[in-house]
N, C-alpha and C. Protein backbone atom coordinates (compact mmCIF):
# COMPACT_ATOMS: atom_id res chain seq x y z
N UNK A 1 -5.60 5.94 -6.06
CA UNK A 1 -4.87 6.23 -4.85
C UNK A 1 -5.86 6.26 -3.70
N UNK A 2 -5.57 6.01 -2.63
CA UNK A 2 -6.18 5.78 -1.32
C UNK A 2 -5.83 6.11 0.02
N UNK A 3 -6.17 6.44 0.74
CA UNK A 3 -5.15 5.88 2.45
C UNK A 3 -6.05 4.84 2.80
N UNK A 4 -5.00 3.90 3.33
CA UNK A 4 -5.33 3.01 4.48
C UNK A 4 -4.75 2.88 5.87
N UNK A 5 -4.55 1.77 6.24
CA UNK A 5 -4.46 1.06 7.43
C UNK A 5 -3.68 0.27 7.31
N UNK A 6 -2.08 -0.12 7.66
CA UNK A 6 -1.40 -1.08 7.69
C UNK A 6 -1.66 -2.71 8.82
N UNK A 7 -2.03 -3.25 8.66
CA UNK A 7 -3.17 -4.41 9.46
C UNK A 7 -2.51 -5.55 9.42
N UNK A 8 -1.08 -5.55 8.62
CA UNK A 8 -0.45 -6.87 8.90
C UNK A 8 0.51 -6.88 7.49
N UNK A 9 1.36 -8.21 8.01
CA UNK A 9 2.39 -8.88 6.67
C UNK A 9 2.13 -9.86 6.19
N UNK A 10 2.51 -9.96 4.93
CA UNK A 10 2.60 -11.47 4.37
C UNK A 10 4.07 -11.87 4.12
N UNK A 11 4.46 -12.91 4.23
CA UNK A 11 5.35 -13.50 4.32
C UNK A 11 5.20 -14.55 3.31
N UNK A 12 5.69 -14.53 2.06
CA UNK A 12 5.88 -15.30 0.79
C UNK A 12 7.15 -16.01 0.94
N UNK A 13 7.89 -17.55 0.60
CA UNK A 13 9.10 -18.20 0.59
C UNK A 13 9.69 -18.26 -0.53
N UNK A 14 8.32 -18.10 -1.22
CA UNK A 14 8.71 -18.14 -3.21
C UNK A 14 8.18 -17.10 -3.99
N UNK A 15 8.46 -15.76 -4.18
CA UNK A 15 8.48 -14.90 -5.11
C UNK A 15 8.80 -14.63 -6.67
N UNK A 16 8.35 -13.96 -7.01
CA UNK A 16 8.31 -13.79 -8.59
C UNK A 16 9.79 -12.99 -8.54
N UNK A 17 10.76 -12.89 -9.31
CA UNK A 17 11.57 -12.59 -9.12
C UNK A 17 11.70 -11.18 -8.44
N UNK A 18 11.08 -9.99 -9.16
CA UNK A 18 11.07 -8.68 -8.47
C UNK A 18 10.83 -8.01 -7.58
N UNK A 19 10.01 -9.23 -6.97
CA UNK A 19 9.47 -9.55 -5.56
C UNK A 19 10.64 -9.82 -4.40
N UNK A 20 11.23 -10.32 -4.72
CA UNK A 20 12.39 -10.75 -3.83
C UNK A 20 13.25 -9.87 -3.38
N UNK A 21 13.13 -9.33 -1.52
CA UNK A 21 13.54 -8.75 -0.65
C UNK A 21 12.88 -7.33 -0.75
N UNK A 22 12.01 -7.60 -0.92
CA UNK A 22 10.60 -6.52 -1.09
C UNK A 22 9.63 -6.48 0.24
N UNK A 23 9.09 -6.14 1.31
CA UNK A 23 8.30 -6.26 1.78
C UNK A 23 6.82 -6.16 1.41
N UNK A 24 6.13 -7.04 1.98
CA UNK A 24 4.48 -6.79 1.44
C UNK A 24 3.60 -6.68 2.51
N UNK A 25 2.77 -5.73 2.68
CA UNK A 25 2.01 -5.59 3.69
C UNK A 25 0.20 -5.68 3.33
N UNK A 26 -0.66 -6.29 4.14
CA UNK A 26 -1.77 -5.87 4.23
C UNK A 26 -2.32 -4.70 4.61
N UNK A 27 -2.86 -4.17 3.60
CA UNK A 27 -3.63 -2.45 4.25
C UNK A 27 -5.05 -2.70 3.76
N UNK A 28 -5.75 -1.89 4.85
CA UNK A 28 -7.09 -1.87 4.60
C UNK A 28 -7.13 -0.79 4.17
N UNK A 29 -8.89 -0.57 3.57
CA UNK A 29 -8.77 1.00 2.77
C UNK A 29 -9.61 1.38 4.11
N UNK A 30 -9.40 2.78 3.99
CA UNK A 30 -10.32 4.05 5.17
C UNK A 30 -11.21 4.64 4.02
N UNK A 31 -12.20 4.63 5.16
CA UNK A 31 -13.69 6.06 4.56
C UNK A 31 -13.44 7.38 4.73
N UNK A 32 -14.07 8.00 4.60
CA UNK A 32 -14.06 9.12 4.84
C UNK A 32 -13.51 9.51 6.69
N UNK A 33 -14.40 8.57 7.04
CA UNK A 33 -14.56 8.66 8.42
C UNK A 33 -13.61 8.22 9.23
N UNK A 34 -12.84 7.54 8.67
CA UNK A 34 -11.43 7.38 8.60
C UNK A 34 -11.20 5.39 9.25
N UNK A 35 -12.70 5.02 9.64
CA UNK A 35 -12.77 3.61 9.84
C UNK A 35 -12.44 2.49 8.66
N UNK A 36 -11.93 1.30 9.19
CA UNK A 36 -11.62 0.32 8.37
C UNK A 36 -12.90 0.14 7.29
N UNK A 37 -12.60 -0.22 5.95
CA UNK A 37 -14.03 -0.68 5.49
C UNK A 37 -13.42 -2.22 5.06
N UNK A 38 -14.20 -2.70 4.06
CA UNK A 38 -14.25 -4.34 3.76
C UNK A 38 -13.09 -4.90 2.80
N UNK A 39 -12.57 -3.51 2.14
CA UNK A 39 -11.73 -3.63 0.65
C UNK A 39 -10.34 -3.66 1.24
N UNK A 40 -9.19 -4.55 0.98
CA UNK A 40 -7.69 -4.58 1.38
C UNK A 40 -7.06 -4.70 0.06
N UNK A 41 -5.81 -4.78 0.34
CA UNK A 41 -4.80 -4.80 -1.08
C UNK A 41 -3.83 -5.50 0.18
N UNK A 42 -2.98 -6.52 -0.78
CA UNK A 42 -1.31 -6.44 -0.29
C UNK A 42 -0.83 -5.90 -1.45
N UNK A 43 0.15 -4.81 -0.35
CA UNK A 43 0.92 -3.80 -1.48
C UNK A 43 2.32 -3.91 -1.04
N UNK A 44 3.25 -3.73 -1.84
CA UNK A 44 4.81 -3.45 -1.41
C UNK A 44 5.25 -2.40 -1.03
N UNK A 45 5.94 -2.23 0.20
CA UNK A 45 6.33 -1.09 0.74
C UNK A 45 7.46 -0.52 0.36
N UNK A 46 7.61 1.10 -0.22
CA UNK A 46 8.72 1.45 -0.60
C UNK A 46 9.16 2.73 0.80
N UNK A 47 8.03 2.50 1.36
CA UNK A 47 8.24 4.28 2.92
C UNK A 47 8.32 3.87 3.96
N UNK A 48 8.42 2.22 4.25
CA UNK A 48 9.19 2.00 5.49
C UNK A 48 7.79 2.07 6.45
N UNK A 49 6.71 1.50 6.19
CA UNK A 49 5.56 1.63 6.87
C UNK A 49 5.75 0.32 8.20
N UNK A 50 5.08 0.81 8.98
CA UNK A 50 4.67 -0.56 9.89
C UNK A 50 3.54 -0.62 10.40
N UNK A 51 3.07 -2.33 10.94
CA UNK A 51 1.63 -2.25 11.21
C UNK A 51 0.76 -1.14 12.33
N UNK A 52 0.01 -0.78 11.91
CA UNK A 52 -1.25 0.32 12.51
C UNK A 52 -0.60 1.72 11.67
N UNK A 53 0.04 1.83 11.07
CA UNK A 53 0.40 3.14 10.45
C UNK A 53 -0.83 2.97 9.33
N UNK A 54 -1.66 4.88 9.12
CA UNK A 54 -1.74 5.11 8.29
C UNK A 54 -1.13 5.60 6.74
N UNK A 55 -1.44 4.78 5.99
CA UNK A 55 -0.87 4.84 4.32
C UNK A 55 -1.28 5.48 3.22
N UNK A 56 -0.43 6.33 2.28
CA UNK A 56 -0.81 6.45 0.80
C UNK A 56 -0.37 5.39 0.04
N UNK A 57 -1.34 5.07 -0.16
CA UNK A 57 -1.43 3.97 -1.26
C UNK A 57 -1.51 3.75 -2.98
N UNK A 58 -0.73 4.00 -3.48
CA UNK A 58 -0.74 4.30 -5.45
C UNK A 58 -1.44 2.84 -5.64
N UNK A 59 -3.02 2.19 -6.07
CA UNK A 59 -3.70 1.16 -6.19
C UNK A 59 -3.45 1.06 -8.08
N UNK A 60 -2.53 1.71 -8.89
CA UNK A 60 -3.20 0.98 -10.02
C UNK A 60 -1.62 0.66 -10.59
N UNK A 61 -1.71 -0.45 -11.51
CA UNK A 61 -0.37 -0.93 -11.90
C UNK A 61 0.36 -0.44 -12.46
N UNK A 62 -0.09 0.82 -13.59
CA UNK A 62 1.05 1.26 -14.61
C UNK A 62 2.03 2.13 -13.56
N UNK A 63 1.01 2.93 -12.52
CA UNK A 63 2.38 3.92 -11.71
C UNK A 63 2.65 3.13 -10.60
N UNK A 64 2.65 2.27 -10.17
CA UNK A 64 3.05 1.05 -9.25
C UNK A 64 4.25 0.53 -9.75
N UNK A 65 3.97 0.12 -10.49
CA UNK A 65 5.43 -0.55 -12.19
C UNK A 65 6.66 0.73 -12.10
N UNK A 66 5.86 2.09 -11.83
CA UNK A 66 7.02 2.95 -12.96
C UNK A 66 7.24 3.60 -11.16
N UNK A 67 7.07 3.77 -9.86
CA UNK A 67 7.76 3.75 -8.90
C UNK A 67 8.64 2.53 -8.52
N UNK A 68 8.19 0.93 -8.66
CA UNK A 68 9.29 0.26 -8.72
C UNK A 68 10.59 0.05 -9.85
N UNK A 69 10.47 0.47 -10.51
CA UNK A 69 11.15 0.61 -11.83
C UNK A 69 11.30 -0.73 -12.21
N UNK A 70 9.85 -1.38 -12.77
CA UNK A 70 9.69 -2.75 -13.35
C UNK A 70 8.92 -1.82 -14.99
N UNK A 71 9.17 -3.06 -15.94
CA UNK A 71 8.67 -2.97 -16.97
C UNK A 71 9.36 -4.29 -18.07
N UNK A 72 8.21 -5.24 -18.05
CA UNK A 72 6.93 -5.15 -17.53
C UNK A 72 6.62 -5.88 -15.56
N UNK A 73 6.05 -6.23 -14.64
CA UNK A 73 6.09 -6.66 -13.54
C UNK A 73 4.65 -6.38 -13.51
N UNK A 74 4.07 -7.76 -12.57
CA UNK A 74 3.01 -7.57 -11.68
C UNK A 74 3.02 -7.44 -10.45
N UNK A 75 2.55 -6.13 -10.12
CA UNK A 75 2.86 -5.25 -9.11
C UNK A 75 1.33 -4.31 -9.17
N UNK A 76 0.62 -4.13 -8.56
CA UNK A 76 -1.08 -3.27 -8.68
C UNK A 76 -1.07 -2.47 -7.55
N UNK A 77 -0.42 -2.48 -6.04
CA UNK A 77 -0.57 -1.40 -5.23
C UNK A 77 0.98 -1.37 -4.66
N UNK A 78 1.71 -0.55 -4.18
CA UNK A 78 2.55 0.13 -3.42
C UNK A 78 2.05 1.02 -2.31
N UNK A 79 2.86 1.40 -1.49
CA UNK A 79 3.00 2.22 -0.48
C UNK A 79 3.62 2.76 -0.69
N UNK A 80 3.27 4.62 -0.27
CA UNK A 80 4.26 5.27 -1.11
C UNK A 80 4.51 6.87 -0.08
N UNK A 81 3.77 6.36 1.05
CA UNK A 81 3.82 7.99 1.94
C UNK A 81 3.52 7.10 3.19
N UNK A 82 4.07 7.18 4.33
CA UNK A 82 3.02 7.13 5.73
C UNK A 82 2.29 8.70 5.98
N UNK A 83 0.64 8.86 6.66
CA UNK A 83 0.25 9.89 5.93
C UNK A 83 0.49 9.92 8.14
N UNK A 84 0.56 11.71 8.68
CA UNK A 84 0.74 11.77 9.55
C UNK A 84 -0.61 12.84 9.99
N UNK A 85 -1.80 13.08 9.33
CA UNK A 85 -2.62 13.87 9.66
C UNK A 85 -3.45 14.02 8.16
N UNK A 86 -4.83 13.63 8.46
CA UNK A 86 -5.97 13.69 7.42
C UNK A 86 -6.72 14.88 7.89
N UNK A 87 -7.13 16.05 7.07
CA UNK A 87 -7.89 17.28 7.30
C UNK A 87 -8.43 17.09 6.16
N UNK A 88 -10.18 17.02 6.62
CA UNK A 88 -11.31 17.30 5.61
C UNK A 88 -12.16 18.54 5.77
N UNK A 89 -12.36 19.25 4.49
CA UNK A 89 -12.91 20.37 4.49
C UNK A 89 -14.24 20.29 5.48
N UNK A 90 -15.02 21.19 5.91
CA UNK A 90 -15.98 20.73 6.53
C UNK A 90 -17.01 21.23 5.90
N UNK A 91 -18.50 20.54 5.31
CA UNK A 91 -19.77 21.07 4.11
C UNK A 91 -20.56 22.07 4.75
């Protein structure tokens, strides 16, 4: 799991079936520091995200699968929160 950065859409004409009328978005992952870093996912949105929103992101397939209710489906990240405030302890 992660937050990111919603940074854009993809727009597919031909989908795998479970895919179809699904949205997919590009998110970047955040540091600590809360800046873009180098690593993205396109993930499917189930929270109604839009671009520049920060995201929780579920990155691994088995609970990706079992929030879309696929079994079996390739599916590896979702969106699953827009996050509205990050608080880090301070060392």
């Amino acid at each position: 799991m992660y937050i990111g950065r919603v940074s854009g859409s993809v727009v597919a004409t031909i989908k795998i079936p479970h895919l179809v009328g699904r949205r997919l978005l590009l998110v970047n992952h955040l540091g600590l520091d809360g800046a873009e870093t180098e690593d993205y996912d396109i993930a499917v949105d189930v929270a109604q995200a839009g671009l520049g929103d920060t995201v929780l992101v579920i990155d691994e397939g088995n609970g990706a699968r079992q929030i879309l209710g696929l079994d079996p489906g390739a599916v590896r990240a979702v969106i699953v929160g827009v996050v509205d405030e990050v608080e880090l302890a301070r060392r």
